[in-house]
C-alpha atoms as a PDB file:
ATOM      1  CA  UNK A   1     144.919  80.926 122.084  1.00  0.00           C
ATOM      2  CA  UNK A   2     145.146  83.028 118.974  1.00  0.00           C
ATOM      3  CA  UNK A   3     148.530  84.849 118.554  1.00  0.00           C
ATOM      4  CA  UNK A   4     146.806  86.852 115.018  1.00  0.00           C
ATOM      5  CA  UNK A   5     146.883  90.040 117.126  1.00  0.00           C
ATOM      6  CA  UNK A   6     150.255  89.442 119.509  1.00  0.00           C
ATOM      7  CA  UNK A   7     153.810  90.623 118.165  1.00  0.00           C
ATOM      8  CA  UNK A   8     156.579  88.505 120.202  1.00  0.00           C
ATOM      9  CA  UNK A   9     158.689  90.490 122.488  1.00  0.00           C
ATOM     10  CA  UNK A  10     161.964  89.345 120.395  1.00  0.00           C
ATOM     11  CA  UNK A  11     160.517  90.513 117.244  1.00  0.00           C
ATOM     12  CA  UNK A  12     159.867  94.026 118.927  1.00  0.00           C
ATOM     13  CA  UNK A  13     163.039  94.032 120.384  1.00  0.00           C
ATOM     14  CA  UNK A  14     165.189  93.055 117.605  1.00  0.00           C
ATOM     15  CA  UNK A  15     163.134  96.023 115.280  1.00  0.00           C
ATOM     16  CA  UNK A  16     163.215  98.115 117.888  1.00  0.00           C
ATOM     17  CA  UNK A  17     166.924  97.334 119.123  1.00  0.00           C
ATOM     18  CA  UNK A  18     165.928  97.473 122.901  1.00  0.00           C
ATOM     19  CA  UNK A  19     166.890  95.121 125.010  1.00  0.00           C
ATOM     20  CA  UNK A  20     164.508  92.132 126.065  1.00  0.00           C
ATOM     21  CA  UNK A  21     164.448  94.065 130.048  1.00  0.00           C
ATOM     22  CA  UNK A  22     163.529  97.365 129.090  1.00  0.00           C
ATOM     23  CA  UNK A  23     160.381  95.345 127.896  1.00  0.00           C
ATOM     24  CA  UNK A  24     160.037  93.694 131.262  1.00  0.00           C
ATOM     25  CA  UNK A  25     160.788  96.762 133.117  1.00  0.00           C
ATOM     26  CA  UNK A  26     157.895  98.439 131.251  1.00  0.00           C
ATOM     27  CA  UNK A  27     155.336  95.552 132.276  1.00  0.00           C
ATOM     28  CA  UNK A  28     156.777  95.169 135.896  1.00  0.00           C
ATOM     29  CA  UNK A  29     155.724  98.838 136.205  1.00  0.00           C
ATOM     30  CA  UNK A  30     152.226  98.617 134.432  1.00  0.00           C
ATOM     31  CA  UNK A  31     153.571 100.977 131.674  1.00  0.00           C
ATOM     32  CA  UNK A  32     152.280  98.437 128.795  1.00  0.00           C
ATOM     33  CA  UNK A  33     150.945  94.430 129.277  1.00  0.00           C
ATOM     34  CA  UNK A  34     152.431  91.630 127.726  1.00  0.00           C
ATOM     35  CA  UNK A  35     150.907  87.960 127.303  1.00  0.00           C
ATOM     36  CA  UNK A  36     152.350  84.500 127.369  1.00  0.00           C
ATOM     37  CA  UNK A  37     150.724  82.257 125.118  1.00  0.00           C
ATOM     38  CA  UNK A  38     152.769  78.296 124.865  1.00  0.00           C
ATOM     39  CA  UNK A  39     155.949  79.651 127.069  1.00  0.00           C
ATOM     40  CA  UNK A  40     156.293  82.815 124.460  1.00  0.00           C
ATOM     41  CA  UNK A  41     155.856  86.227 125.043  1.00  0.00           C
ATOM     42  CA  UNK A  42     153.603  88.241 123.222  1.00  0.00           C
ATOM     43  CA  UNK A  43     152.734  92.492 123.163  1.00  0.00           C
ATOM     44  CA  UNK A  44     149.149  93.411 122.023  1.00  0.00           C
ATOM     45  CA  UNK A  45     148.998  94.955 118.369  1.00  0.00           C
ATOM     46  CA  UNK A  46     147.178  98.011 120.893  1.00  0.00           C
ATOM     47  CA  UNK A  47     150.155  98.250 122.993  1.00  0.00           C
ATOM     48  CA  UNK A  48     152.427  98.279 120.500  1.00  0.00           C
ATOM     49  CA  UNK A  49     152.197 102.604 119.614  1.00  0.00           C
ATOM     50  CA  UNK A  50     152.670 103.019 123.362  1.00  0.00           C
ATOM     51  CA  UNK A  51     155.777 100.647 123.508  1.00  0.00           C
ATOM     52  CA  UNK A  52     157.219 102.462 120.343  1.00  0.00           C
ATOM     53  CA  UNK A  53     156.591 106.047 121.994  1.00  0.00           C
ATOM     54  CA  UNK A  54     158.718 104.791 125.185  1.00  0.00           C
ATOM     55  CA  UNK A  55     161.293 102.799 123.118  1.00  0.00           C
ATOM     56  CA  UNK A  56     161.713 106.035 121.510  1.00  0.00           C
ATOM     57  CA  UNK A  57     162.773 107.853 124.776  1.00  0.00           C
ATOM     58  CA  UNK A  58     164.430 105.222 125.632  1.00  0.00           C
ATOM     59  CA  UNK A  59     167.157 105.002 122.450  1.00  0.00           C
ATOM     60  CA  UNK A  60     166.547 108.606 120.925  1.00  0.00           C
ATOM     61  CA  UNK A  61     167.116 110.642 123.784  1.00  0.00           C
ATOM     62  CA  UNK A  62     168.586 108.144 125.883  1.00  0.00           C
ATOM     63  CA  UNK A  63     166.226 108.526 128.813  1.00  0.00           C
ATOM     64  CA  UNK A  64     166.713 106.145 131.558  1.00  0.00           C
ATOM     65  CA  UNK A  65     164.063 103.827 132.696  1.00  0.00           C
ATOM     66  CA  UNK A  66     162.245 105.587 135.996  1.00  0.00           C
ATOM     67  CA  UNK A  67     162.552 108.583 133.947  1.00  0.00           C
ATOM     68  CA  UNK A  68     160.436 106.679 130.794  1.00  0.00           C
ATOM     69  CA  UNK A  69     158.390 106.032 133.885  1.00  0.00           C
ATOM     70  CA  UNK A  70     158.199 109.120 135.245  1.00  0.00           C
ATOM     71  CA  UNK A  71     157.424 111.379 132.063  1.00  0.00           C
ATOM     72  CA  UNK A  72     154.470 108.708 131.018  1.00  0.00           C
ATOM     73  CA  UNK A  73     152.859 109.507 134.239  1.00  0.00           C
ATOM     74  CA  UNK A  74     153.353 113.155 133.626  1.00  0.00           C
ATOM     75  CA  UNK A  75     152.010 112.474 129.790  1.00  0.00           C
ATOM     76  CA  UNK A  76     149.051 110.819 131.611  1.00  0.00           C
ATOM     77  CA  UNK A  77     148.195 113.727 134.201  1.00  0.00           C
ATOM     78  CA  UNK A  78     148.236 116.127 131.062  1.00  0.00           C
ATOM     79  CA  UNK A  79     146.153 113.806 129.426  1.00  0.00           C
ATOM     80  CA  UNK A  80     143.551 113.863 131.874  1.00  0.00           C
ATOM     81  CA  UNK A  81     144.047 117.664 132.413  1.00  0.00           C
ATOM     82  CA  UNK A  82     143.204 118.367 128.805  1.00  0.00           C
ATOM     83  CA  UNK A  83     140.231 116.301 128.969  1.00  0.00           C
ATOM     84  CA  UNK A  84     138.907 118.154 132.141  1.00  0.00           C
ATOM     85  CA  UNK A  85     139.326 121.444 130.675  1.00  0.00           C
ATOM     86  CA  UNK A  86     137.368 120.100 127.456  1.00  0.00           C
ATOM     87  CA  UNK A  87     134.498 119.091 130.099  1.00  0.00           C
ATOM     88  CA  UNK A  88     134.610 122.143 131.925  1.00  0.00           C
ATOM     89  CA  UNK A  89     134.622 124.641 128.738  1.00  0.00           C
ATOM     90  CA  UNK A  90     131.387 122.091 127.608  1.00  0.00           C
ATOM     91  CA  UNK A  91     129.652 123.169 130.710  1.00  0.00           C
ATOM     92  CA  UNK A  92     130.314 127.113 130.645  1.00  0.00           C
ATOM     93  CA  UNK A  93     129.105 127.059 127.310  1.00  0.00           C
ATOM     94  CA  UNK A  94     125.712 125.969 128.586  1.00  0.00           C
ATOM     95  CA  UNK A  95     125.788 129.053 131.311  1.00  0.00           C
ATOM     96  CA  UNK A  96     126.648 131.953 128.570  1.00  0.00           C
END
């Protein structure tokens, strides 16, 4: 398999001075994926903005882990919010 588009986890960790768990926490909980390609471990060059965003919690404002967990899903629900609002203002536009 190809590792053109895969950044190892050490590299990203040493950069990023996390520790190698706070990476494995983060897949355990489906926060971002992470491949294994010949006994390695690889993130996705499109994972890699999200992973910076929560390593960025993590060491800036010293956010624990459940609570990196806990605001993404709140980031997510406004997310989705903002993009049902963007629907629903479509819509009224086509009754005024």
């Amino acid at each position: 398999m190809k590792t053109d588009n895969l950044i190892t986890v050490n590299d990203f960790c040493v950069y990023y001075n996390v520790e190698r768990t706070f990476v494995n926490y983060l897949h355990e909980e489906g926060l971002v994926s992470i491949q294994t390609v010949n006994q390695q471990t690889f993130i996705p060059a499109d994972e890699i903005q999200k992973l910076e965003k929560l390593a960025r919690l993590h060491t800036h404002l010293e956010i624990n882990l459940p609570g990196i967990a806990a605001i993404n899903n709140l980031l997510h629900q406004l997310e989705d919010m903002q993009q049902q609002m963007s629907q629903l203002r479509s819509r009224l536009h086509l009754y005024e």
